[in-house]
PDB file of N, CA and C in Angstrom:
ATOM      1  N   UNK A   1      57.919  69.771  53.460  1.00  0.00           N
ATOM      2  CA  UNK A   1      59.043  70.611  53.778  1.00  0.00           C
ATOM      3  C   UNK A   1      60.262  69.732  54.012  1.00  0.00           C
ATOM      4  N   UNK A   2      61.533  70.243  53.818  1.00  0.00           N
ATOM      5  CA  UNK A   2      62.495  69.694  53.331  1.00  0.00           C
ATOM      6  C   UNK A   2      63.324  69.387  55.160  1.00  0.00           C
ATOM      7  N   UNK A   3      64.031  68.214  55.208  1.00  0.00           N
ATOM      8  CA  UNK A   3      64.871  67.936  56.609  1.00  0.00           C
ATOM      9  C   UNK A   3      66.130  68.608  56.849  1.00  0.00           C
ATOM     10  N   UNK A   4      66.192  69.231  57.917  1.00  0.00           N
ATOM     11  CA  UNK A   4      67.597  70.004  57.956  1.00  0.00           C
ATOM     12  C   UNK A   4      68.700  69.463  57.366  1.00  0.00           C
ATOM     13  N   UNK A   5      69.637  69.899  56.997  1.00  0.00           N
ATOM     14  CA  UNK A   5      70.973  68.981  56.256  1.00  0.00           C
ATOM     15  C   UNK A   5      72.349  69.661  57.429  1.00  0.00           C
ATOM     16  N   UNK A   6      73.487  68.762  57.458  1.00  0.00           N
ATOM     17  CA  UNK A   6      74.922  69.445  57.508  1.00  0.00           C
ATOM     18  C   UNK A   6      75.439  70.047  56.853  1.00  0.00           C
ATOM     19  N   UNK A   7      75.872  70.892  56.240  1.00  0.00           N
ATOM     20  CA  UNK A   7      76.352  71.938  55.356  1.00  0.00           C
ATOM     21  C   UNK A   7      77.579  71.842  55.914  1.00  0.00           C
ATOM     22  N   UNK A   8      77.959  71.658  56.803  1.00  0.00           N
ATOM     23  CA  UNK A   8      79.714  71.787  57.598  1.00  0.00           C
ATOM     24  C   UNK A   8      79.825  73.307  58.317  1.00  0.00           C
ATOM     25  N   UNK A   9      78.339  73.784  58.748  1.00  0.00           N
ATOM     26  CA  UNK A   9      78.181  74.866  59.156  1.00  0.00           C
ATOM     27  C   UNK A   9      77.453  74.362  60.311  1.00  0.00           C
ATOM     28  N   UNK A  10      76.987  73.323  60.838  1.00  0.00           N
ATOM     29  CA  UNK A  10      75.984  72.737  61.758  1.00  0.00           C
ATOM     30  C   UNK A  10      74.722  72.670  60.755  1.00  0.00           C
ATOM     31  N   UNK A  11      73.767  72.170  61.729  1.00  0.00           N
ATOM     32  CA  UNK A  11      72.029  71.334  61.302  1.00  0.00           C
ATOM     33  C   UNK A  11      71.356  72.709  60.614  1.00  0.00           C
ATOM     34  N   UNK A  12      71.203  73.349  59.171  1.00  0.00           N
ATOM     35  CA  UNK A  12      70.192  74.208  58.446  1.00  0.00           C
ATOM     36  C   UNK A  12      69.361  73.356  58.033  1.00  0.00           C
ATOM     37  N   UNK A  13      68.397  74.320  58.512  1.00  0.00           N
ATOM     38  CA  UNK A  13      67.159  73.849  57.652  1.00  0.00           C
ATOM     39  C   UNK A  13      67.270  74.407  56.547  1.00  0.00           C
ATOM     40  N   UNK A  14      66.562  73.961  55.287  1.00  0.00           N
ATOM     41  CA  UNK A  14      66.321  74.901  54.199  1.00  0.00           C
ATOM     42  C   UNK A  14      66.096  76.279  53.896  1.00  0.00           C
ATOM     43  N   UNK A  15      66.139  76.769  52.887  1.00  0.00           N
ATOM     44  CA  UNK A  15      64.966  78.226  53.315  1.00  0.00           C
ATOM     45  C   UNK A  15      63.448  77.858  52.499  1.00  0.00           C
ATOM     46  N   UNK A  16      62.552  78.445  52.975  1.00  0.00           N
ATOM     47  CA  UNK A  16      61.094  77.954  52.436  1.00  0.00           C
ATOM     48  C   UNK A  16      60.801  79.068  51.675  1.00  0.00           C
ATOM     49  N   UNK A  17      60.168  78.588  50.582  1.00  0.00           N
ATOM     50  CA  UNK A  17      59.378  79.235  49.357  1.00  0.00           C
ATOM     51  C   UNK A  17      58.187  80.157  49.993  1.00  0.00           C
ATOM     52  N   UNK A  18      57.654  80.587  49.423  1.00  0.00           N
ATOM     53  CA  UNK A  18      56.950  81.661  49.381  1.00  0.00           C
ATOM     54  C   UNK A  18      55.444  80.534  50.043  1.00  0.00           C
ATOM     55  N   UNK A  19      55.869  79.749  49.002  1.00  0.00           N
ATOM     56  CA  UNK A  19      54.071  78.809  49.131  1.00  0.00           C
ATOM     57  C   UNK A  19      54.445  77.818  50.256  1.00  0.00           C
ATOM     58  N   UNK A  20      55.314  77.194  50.874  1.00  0.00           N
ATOM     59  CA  UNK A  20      55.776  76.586  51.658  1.00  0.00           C
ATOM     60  C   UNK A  20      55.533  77.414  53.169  1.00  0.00           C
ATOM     61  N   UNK A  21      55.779  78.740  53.522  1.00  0.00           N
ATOM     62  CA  UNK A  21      55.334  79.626  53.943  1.00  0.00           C
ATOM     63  C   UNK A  21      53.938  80.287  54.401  1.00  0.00           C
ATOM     64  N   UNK A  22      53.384  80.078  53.023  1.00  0.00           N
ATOM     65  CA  UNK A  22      51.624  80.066  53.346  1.00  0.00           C
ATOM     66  C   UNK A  22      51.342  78.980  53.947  1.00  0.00           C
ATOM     67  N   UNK A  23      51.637  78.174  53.716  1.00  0.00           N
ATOM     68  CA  UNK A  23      51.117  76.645  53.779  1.00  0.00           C
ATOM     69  C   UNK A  23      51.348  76.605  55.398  1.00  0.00           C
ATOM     70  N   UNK A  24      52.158  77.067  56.018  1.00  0.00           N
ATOM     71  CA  UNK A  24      52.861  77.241  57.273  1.00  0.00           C
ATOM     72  C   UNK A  24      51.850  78.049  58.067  1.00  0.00           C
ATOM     73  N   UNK A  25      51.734  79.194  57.427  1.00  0.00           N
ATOM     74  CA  UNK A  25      50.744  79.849  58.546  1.00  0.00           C
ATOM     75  C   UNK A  25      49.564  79.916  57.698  1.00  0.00           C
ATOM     76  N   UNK A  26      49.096  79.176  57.229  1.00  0.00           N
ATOM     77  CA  UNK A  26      47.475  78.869  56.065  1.00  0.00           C
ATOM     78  C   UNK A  26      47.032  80.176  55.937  1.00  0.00           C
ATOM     79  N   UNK A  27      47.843  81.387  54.762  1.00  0.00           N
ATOM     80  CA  UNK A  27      47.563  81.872  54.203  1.00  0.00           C
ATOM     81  C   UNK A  27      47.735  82.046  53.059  1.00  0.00           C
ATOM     82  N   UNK A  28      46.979  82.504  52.231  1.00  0.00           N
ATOM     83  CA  UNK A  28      47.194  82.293  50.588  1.00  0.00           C
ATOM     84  C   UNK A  28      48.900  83.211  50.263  1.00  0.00           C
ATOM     85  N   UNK A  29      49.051  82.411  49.156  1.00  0.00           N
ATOM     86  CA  UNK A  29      50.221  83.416  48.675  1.00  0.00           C
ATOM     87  C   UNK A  29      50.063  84.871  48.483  1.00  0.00           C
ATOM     88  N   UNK A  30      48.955  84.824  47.813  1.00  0.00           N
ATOM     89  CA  UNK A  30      48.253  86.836  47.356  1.00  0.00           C
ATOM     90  C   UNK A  30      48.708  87.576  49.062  1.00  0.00           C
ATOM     91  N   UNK A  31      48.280  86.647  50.141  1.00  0.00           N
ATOM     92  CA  UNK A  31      48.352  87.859  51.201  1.00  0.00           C
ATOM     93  C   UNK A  31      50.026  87.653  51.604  1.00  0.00           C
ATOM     94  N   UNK A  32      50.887  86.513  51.287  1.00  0.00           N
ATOM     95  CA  UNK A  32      51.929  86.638  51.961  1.00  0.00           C
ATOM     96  C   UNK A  32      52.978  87.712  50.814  1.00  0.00           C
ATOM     97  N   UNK A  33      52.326  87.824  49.891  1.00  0.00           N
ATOM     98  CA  UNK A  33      52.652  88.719  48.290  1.00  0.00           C
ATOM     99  C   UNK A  33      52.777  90.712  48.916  1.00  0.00           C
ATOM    100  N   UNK A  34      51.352  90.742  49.473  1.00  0.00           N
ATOM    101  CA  UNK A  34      50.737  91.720  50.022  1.00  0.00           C
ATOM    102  C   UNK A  34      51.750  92.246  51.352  1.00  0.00           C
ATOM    103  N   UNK A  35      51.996  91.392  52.494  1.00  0.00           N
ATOM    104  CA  UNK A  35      52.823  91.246  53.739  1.00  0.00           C
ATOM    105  C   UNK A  35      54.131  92.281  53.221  1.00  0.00           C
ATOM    106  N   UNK A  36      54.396  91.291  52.165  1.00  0.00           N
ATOM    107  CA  UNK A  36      56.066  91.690  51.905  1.00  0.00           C
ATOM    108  C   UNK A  36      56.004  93.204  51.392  1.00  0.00           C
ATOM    109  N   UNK A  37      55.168  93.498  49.940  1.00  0.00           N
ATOM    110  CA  UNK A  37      54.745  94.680  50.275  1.00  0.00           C
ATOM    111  C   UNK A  37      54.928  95.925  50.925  1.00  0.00           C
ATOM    112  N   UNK A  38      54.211  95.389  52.070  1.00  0.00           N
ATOM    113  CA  UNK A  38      53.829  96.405  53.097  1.00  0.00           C
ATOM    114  C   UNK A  38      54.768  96.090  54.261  1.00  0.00           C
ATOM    115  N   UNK A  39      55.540  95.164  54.364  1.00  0.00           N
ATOM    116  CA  UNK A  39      56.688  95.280  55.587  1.00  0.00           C
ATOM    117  C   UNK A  39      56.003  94.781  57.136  1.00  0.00           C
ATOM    118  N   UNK A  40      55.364  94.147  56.574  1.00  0.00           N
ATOM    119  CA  UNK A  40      54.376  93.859  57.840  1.00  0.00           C
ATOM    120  C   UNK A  40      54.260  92.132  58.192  1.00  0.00           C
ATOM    121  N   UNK A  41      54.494  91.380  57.263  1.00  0.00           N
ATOM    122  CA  UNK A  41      55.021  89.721  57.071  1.00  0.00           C
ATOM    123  C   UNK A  41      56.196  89.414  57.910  1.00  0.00           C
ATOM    124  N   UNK A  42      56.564  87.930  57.651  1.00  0.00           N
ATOM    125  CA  UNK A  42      57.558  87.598  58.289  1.00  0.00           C
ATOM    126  C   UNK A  42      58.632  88.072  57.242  1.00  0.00           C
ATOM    127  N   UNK A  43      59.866  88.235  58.463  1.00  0.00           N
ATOM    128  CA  UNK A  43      60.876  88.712  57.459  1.00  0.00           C
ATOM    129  C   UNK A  43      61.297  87.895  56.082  1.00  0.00           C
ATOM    130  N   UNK A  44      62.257  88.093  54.740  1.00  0.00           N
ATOM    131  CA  UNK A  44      62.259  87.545  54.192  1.00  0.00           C
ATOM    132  C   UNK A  44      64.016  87.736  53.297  1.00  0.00           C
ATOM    133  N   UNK A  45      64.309  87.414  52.890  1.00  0.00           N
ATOM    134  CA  UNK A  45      65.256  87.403  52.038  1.00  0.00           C
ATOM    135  C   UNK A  45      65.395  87.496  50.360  1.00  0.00           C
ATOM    136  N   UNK A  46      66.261  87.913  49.476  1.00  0.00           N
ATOM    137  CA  UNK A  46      65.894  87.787  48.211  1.00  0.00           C
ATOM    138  C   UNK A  46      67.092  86.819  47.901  1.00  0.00           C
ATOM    139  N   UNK A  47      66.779  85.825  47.394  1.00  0.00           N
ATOM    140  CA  UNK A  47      67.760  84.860  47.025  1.00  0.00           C
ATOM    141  C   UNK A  47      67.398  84.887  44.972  1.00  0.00           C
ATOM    142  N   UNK A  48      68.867  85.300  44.205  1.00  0.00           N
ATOM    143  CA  UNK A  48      68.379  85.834  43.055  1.00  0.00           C
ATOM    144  C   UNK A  48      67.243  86.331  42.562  1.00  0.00           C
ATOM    145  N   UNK A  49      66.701  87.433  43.510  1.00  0.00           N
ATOM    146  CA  UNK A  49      65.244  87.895  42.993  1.00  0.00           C
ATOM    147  C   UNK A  49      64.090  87.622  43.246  1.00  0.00           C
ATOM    148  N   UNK A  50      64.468  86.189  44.095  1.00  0.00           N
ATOM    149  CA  UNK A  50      63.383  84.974  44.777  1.00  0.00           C
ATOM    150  C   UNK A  50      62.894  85.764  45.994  1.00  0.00           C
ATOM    151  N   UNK A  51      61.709  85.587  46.478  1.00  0.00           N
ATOM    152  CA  UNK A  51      61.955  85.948  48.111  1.00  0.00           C
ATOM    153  C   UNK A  51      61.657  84.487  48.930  1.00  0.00           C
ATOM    154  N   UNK A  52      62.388  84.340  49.714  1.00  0.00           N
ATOM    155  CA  UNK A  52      62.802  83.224  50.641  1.00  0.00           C
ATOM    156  C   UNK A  52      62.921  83.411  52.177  1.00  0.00           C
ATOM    157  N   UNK A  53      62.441  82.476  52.864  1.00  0.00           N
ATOM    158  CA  UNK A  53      62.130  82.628  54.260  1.00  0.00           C
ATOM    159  C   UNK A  53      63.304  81.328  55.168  1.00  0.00           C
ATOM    160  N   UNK A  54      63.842  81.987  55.985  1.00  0.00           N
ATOM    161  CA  UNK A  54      64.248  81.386  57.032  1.00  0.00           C
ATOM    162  C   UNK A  54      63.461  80.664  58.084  1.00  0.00           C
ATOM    163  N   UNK A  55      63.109  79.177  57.953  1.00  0.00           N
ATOM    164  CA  UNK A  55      62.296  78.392  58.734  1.00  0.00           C
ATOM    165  C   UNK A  55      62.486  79.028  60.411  1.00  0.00           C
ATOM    166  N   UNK A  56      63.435  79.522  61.159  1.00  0.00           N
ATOM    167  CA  UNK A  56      63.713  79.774  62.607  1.00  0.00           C
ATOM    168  C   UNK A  56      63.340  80.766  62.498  1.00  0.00           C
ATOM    169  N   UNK A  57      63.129  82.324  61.731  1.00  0.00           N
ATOM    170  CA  UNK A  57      62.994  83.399  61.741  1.00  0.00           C
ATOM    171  C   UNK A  57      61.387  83.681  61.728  1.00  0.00           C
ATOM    172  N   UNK A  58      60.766  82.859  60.607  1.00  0.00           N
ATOM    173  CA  UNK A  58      59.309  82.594  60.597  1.00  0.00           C
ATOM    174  C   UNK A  58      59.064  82.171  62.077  1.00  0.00           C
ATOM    175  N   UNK A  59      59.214  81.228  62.318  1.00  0.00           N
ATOM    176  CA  UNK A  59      58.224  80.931  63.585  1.00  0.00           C
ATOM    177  C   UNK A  59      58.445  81.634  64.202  1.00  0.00           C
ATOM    178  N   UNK A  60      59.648  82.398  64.341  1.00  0.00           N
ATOM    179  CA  UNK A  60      59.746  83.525  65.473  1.00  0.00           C
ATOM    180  C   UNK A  60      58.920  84.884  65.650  1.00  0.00           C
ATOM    181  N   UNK A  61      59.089  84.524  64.411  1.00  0.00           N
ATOM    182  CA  UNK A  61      57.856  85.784  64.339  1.00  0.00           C
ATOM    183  C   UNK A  61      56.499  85.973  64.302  1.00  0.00           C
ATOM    184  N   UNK A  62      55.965  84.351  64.508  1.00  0.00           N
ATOM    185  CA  UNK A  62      54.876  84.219  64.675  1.00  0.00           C
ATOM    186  C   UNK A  62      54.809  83.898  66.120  1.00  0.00           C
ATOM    187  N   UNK A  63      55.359  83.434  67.030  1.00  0.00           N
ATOM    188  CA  UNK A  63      55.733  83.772  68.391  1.00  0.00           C
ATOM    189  C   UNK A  63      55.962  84.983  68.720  1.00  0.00           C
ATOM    190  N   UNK A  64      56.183  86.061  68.175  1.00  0.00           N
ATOM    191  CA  UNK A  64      56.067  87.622  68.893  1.00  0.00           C
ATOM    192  C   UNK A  64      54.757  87.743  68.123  1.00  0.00           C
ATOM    193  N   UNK A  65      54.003  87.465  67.501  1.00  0.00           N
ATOM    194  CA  UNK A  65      52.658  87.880  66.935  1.00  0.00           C
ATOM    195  C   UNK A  65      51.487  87.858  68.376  1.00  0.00           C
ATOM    196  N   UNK A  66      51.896  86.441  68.929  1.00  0.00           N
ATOM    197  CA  UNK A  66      50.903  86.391  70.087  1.00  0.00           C
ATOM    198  C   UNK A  66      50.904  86.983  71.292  1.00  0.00           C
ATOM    199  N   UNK A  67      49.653  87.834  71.143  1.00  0.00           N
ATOM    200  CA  UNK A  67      49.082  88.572  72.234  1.00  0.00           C
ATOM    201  C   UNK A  67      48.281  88.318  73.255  1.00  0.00           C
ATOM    202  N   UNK A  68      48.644  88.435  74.643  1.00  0.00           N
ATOM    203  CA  UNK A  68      47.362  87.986  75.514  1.00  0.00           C
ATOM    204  C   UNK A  68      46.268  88.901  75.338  1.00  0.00           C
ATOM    205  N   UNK A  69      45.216  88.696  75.372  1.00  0.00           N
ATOM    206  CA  UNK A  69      43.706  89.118  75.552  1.00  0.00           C
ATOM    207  C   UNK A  69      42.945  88.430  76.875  1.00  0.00           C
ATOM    208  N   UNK A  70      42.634  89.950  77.673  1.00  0.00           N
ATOM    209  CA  UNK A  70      41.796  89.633  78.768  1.00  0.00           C
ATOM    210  C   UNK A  70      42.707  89.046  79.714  1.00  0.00           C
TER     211      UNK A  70
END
């Protein structure tokens, strides 16, 4: 995965690919394919048709995923 850059906007990270994404939360592409789908994945963006993920938005949303049990 790619190092944040200056843009002259402050420190962005990239946006991550689809498979960059799986690779992130070790699931296959087919289910992060499936997610988007169904509206139920991390959010995503269409960059020309692409769908593309915001590195800060992902983890965030895998931080509201966790639930206490017991």
């Amino acid at each position: 995965m790619s190092e944040p850059s200056d843009r002259g906007i402050g420190l962005v990270e990239p946006l991550w690919c689809a498979r960059e994404v799986a690779e992130f939360l070790n699931v296959s592409q087919a289910t992060l394919s499936r997610w988007r789908r169904e509206k139920v994945g991390p959010p995503f963006l269409q960059v020309g048709g692409v769908s593309r993920y915001n590195p800060v938005t992902v983890r965030s949303w895998v931080s509201k995923q966790e639930t206490g049990h017991g």
